[in-house]
N, C-alpha and C. Protein backbone atom coordinates (compact mmCIF):
# COMPACT_ATOMS: atom_id res chain seq x y z
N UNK A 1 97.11 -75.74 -121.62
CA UNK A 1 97.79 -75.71 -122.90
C UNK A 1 98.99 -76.65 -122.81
N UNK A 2 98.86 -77.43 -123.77
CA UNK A 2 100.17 -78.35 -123.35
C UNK A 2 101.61 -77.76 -123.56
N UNK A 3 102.32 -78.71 -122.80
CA UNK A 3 103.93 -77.93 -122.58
C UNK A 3 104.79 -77.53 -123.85
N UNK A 4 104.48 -78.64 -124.66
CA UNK A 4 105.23 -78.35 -125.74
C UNK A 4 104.83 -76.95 -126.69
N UNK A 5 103.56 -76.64 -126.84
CA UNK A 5 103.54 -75.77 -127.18
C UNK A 5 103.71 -73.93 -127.27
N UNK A 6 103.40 -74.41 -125.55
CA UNK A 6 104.00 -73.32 -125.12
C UNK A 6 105.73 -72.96 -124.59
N UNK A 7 106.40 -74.10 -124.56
CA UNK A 7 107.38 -73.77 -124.79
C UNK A 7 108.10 -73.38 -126.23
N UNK A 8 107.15 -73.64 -127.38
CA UNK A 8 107.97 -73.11 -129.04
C UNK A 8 107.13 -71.78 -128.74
N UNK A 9 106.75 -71.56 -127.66
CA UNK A 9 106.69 -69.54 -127.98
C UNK A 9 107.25 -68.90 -128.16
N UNK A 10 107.56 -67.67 -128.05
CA UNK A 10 109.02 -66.83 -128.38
C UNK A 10 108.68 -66.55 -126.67
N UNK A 11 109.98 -66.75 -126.45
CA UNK A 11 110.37 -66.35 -124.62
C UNK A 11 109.72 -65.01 -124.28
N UNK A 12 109.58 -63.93 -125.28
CA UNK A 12 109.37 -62.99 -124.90
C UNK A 12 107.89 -62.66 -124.47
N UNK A 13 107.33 -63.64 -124.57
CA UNK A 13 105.60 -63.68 -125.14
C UNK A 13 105.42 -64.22 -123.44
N UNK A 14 106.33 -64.74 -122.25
CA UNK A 14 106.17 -64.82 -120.97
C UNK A 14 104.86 -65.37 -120.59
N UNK A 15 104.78 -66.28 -121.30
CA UNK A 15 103.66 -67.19 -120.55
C UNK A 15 102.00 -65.98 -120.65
N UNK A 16 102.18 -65.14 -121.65
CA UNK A 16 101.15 -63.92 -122.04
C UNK A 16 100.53 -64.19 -123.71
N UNK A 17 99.89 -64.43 -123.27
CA UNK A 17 99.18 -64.59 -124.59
C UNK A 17 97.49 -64.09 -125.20
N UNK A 18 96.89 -64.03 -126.64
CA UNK A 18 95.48 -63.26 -126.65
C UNK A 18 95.01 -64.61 -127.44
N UNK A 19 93.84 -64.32 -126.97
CA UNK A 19 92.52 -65.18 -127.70
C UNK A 19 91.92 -64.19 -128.31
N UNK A 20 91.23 -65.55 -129.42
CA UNK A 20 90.28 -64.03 -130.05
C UNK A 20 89.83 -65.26 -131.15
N UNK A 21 88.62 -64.72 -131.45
CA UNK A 21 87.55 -65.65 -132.42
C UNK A 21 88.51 -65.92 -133.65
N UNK A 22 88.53 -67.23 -133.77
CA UNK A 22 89.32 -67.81 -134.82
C UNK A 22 88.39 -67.69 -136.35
N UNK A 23 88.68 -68.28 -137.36
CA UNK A 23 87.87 -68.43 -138.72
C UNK A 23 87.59 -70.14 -138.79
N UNK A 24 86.75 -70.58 -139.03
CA UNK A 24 86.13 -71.53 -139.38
C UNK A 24 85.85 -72.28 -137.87
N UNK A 25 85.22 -71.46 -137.28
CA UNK A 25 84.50 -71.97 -136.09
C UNK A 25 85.73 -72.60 -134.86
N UNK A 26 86.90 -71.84 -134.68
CA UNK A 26 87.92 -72.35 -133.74
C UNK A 26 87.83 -70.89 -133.26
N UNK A 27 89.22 -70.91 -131.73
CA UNK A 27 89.54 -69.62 -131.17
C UNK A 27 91.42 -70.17 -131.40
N UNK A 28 91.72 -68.79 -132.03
CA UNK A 28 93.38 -68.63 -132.27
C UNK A 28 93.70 -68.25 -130.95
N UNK A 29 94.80 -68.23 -130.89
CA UNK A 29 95.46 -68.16 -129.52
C UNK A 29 97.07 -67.51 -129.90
N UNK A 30 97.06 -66.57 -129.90
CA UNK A 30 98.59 -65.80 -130.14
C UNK A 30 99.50 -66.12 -129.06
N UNK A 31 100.87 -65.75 -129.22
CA UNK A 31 101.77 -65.78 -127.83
C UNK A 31 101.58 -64.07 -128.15
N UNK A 32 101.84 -63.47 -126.83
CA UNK A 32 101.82 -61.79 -126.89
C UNK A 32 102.78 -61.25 -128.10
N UNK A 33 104.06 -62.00 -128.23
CA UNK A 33 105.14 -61.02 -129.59
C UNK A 33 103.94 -61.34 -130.88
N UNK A 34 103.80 -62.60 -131.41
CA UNK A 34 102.91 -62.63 -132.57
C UNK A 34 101.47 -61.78 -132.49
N UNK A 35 101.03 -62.02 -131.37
CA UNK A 35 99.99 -60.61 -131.68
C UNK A 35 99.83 -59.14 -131.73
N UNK A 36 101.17 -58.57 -131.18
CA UNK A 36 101.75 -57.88 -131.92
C UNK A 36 101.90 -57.29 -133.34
N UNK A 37 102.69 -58.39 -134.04
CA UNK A 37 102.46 -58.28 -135.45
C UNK A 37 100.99 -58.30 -136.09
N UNK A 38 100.10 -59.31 -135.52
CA UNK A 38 98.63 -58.51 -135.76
C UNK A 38 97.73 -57.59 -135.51
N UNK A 39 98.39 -56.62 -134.40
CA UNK A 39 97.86 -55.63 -134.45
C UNK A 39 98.57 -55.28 -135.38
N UNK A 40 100.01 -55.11 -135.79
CA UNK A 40 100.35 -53.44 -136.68
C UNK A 40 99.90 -53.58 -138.03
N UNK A 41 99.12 -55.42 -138.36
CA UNK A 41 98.38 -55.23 -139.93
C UNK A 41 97.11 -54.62 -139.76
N UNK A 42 96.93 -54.84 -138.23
CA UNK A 42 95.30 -53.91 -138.22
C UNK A 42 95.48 -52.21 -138.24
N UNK A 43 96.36 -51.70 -137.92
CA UNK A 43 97.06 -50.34 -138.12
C UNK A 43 97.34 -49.84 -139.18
N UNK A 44 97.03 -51.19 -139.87
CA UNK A 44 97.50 -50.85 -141.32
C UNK A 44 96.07 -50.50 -142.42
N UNK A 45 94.72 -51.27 -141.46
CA UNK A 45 93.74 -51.13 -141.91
C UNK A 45 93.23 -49.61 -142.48
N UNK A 46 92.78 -49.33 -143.64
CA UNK A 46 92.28 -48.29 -144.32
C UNK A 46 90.63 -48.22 -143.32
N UNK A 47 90.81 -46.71 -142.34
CA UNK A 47 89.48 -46.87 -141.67
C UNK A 47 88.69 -46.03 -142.64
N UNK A 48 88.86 -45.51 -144.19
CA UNK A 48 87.43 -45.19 -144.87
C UNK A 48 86.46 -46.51 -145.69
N UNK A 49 87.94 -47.57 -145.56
CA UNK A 49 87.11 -48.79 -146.17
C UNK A 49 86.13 -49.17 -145.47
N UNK A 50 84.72 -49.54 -145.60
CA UNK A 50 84.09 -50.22 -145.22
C UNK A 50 84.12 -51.44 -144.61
N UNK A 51 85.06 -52.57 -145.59
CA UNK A 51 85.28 -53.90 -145.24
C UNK A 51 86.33 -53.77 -143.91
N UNK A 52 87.28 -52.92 -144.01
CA UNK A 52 88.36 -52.90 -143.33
C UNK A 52 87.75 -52.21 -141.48
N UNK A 53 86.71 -51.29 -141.61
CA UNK A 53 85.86 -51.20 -140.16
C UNK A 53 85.47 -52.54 -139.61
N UNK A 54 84.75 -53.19 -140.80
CA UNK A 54 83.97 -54.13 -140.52
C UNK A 54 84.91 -55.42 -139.93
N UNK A 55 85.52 -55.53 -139.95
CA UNK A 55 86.59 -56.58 -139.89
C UNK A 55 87.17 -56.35 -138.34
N UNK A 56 87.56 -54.67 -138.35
CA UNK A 56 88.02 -54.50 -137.07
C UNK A 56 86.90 -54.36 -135.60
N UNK A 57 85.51 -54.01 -135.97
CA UNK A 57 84.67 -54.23 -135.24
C UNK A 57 84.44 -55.47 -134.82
N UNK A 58 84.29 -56.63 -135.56
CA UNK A 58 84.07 -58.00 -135.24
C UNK A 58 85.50 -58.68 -134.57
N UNK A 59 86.71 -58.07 -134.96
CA UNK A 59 87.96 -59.20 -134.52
C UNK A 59 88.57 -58.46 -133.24
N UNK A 60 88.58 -56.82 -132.65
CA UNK A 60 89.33 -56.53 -132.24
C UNK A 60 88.21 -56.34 -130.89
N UNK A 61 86.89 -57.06 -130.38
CA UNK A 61 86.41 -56.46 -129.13
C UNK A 61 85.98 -58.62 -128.85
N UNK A 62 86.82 -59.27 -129.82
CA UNK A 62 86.78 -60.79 -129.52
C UNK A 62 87.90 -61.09 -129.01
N UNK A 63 88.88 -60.21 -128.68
CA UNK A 63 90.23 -60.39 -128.51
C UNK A 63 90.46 -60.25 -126.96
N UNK A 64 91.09 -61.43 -126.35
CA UNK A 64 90.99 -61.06 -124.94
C UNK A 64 92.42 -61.02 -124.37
N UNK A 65 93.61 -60.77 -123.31
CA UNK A 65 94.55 -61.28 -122.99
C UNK A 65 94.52 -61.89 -121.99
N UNK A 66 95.05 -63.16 -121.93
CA UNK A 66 95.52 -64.11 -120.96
C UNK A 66 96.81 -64.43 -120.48
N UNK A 67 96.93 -65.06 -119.25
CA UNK A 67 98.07 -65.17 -118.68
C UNK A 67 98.00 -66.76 -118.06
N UNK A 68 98.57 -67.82 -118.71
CA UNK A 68 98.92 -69.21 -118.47
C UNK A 68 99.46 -69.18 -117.09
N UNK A 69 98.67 -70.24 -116.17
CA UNK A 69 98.63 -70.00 -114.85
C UNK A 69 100.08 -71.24 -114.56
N UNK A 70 100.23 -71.41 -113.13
CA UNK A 70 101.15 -72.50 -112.74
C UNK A 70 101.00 -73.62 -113.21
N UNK A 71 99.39 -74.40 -113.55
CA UNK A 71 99.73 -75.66 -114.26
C UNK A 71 99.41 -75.77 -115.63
N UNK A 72 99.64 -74.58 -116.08
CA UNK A 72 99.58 -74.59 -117.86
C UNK A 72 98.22 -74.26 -118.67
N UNK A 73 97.37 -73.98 -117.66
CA UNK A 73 95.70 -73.54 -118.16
C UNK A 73 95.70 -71.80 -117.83
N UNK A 74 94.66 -71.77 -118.74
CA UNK A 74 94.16 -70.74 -119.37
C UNK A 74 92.73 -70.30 -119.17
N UNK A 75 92.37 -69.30 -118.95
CA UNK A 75 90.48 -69.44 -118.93
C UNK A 75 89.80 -68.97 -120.18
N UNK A 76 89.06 -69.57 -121.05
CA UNK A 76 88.58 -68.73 -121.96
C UNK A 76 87.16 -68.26 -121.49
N UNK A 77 86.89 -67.30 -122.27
CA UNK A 77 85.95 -66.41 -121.89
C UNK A 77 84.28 -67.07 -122.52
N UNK A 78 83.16 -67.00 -122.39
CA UNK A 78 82.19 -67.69 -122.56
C UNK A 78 81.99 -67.39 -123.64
N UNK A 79 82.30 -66.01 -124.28
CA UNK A 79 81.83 -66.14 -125.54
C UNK A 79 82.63 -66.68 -126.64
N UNK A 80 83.87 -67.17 -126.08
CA UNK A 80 84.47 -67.25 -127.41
C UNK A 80 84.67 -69.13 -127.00
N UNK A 81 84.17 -69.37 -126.03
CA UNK A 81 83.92 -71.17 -125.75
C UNK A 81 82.37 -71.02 -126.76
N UNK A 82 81.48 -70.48 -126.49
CA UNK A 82 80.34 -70.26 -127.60
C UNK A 82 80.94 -70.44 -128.98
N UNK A 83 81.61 -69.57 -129.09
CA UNK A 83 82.30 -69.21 -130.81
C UNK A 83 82.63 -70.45 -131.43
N UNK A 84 83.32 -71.13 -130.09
CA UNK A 84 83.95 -72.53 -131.07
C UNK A 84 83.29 -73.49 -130.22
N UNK A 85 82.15 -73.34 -129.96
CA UNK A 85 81.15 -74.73 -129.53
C UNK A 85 81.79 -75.67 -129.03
N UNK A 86 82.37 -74.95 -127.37
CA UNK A 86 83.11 -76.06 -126.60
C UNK A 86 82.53 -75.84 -125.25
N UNK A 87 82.40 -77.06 -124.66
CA UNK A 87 81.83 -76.91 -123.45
C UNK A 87 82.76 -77.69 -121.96
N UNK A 88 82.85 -77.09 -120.88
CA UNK A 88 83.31 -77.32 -120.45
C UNK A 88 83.59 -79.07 -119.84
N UNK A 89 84.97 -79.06 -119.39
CA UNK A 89 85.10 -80.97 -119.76
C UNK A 89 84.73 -81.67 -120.72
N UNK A 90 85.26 -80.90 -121.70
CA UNK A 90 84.67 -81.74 -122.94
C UNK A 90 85.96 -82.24 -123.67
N UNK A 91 86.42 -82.87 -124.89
CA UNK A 91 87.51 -83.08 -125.33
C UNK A 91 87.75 -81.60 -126.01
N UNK A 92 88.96 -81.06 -126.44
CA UNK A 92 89.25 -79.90 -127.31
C UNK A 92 90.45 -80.81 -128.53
N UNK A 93 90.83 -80.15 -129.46
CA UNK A 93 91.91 -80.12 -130.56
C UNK A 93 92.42 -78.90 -130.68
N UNK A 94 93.28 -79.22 -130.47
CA UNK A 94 94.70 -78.18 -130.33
C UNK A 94 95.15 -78.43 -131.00
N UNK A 95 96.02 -77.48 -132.05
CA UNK A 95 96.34 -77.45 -133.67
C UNK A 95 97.92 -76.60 -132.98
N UNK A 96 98.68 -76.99 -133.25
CA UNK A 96 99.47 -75.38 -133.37
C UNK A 96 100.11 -75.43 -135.23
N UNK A 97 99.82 -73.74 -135.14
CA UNK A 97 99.71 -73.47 -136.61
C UNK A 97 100.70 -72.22 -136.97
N UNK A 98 102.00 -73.17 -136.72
CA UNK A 98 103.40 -72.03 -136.95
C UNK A 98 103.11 -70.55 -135.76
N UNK A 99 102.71 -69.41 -136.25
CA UNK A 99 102.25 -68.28 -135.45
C UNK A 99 101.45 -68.47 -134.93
N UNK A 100 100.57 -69.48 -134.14
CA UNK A 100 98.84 -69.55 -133.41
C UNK A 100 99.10 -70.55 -132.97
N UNK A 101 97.95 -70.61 -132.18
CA UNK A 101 97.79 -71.85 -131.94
C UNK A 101 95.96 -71.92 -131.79
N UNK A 102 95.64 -73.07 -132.56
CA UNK A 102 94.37 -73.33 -132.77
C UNK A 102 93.04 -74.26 -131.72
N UNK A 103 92.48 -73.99 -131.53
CA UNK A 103 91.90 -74.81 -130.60
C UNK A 103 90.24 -75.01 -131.10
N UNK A 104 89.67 -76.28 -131.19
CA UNK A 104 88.83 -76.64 -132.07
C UNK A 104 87.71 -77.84 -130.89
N UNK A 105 86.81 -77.68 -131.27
CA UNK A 105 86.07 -78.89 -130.87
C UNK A 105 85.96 -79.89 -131.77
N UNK A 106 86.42 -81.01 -131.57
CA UNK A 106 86.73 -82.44 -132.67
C UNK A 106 85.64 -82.18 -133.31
N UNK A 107 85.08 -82.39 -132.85
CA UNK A 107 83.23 -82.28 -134.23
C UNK A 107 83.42 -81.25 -135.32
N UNK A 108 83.38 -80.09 -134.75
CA UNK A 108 83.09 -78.85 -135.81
C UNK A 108 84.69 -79.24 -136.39
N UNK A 109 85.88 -79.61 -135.90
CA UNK A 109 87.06 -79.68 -137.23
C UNK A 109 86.86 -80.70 -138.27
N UNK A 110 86.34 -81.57 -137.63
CA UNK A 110 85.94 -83.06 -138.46
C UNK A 110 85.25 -82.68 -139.65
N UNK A 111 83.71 -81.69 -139.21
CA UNK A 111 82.56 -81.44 -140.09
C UNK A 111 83.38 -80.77 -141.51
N UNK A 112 84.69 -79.71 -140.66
CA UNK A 112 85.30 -78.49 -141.46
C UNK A 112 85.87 -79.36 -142.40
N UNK A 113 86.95 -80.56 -142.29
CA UNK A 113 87.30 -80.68 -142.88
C UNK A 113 86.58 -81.42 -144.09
N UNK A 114 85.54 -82.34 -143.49
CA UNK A 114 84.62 -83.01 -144.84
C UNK A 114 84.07 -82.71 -145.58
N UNK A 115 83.80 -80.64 -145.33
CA UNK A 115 82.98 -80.22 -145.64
C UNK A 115 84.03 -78.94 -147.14
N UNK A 116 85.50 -79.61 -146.92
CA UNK A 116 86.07 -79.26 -148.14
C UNK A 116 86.66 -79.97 -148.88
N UNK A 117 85.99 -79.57 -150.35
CA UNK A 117 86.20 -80.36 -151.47
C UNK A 117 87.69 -80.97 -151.51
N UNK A 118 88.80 -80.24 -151.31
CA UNK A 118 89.85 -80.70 -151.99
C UNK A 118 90.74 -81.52 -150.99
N UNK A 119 91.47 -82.35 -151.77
CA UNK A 119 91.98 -83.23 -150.70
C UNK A 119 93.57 -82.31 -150.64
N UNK A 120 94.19 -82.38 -149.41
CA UNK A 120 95.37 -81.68 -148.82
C UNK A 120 96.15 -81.88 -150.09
N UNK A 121 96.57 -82.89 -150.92
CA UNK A 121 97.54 -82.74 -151.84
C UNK A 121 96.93 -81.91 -152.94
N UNK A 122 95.42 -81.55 -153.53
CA UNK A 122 95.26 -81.01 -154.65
C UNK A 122 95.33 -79.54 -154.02
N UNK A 123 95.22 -78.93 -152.75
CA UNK A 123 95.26 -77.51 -152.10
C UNK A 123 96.53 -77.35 -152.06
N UNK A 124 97.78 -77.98 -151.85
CA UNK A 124 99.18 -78.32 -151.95
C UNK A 124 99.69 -77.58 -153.10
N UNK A 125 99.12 -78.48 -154.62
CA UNK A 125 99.36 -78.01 -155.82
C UNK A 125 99.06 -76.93 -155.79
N UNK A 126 97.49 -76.57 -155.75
CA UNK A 126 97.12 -75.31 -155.82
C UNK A 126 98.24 -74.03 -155.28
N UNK A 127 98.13 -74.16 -154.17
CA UNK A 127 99.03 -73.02 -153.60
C UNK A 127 100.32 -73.04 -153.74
N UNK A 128 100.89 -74.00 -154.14
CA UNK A 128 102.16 -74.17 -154.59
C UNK A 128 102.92 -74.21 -155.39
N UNK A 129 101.89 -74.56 -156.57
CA UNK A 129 101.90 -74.74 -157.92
C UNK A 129 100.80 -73.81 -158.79
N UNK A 130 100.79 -72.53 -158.60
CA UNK A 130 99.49 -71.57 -159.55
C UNK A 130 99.71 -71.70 -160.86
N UNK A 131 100.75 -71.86 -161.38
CA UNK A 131 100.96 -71.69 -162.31
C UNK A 131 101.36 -73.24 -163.38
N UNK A 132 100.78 -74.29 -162.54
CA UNK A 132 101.58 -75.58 -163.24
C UNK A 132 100.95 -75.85 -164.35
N UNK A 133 101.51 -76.44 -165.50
CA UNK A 133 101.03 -76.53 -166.65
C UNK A 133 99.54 -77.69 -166.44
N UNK A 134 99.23 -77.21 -167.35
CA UNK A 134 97.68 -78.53 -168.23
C UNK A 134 98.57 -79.57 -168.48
N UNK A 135 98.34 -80.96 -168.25
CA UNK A 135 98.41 -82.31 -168.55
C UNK A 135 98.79 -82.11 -169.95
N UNK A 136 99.30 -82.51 -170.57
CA UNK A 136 99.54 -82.84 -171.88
C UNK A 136 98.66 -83.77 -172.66
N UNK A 137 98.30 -84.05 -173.89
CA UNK A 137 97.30 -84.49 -174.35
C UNK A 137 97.92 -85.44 -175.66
């Protein structure tokens, strides 16, 4: 894991951190304090909901903890190198994403991203702007 990133961890997170099957074909990578905060939204999960089992069956037995060794590596586990279709010595993409950090095989991010319609500035508006007026006419 490169240095820089693991040094914007929170100190407290001690070189401890969880993997666990990312969304759109990557593996997230928490420092231990931020995954934390994702467990207590999973605590928060309603267990008569259906969706809300379902969610915790699939995310919480993909979740592994790791401990960043002396030269900054990590081992991931086979199934979740499966998950995000990476093979060993291969190139990876490493994203860090404010709370995570993302890790991707160039191909499947490439495919992800071509494979959505909107370009970064119209998702920009969108989420930024819900409410912006119609063009004028």
């Amino acid at each position: 894991m490169p240095k820089k990133l693991r040094d914007a961890s929170p100190p407290s997170s001690n070189e401890n951190f969880v993997l666990t099957a990312g969304f759109d074909g990557c593996i997230f990578i928490y420092p231990k304090e931020e995954w934390e905060k994702q467990e207590k939204k999973l605590r928060d999960l309603k267990v008569d909901l259906e969706e809300h089992r379902f969610y915790e069956r699939e995310f919480i037995p993909k979740s592994e903890d790791v401990r960043i060794d002396r030269a900054g590596r990590l081992t991931v586990s086979q199934k979740l190198l499966e998950h995000a279709q990476l093979k060993p010595k291969e190139d990876v993409l490493i994203l860090g994403i404010l709370s995570r950090i993302e890790v991707w095989n160039p191909e499947v991010f490439q495919r992800y991203r071509e494979h959505f319609a909107q370009s970064y500035e119209q998702v920009a508006q969108k989420i930024f702007s819900p409410e912006s007026p119609s063009p004028k006419k």
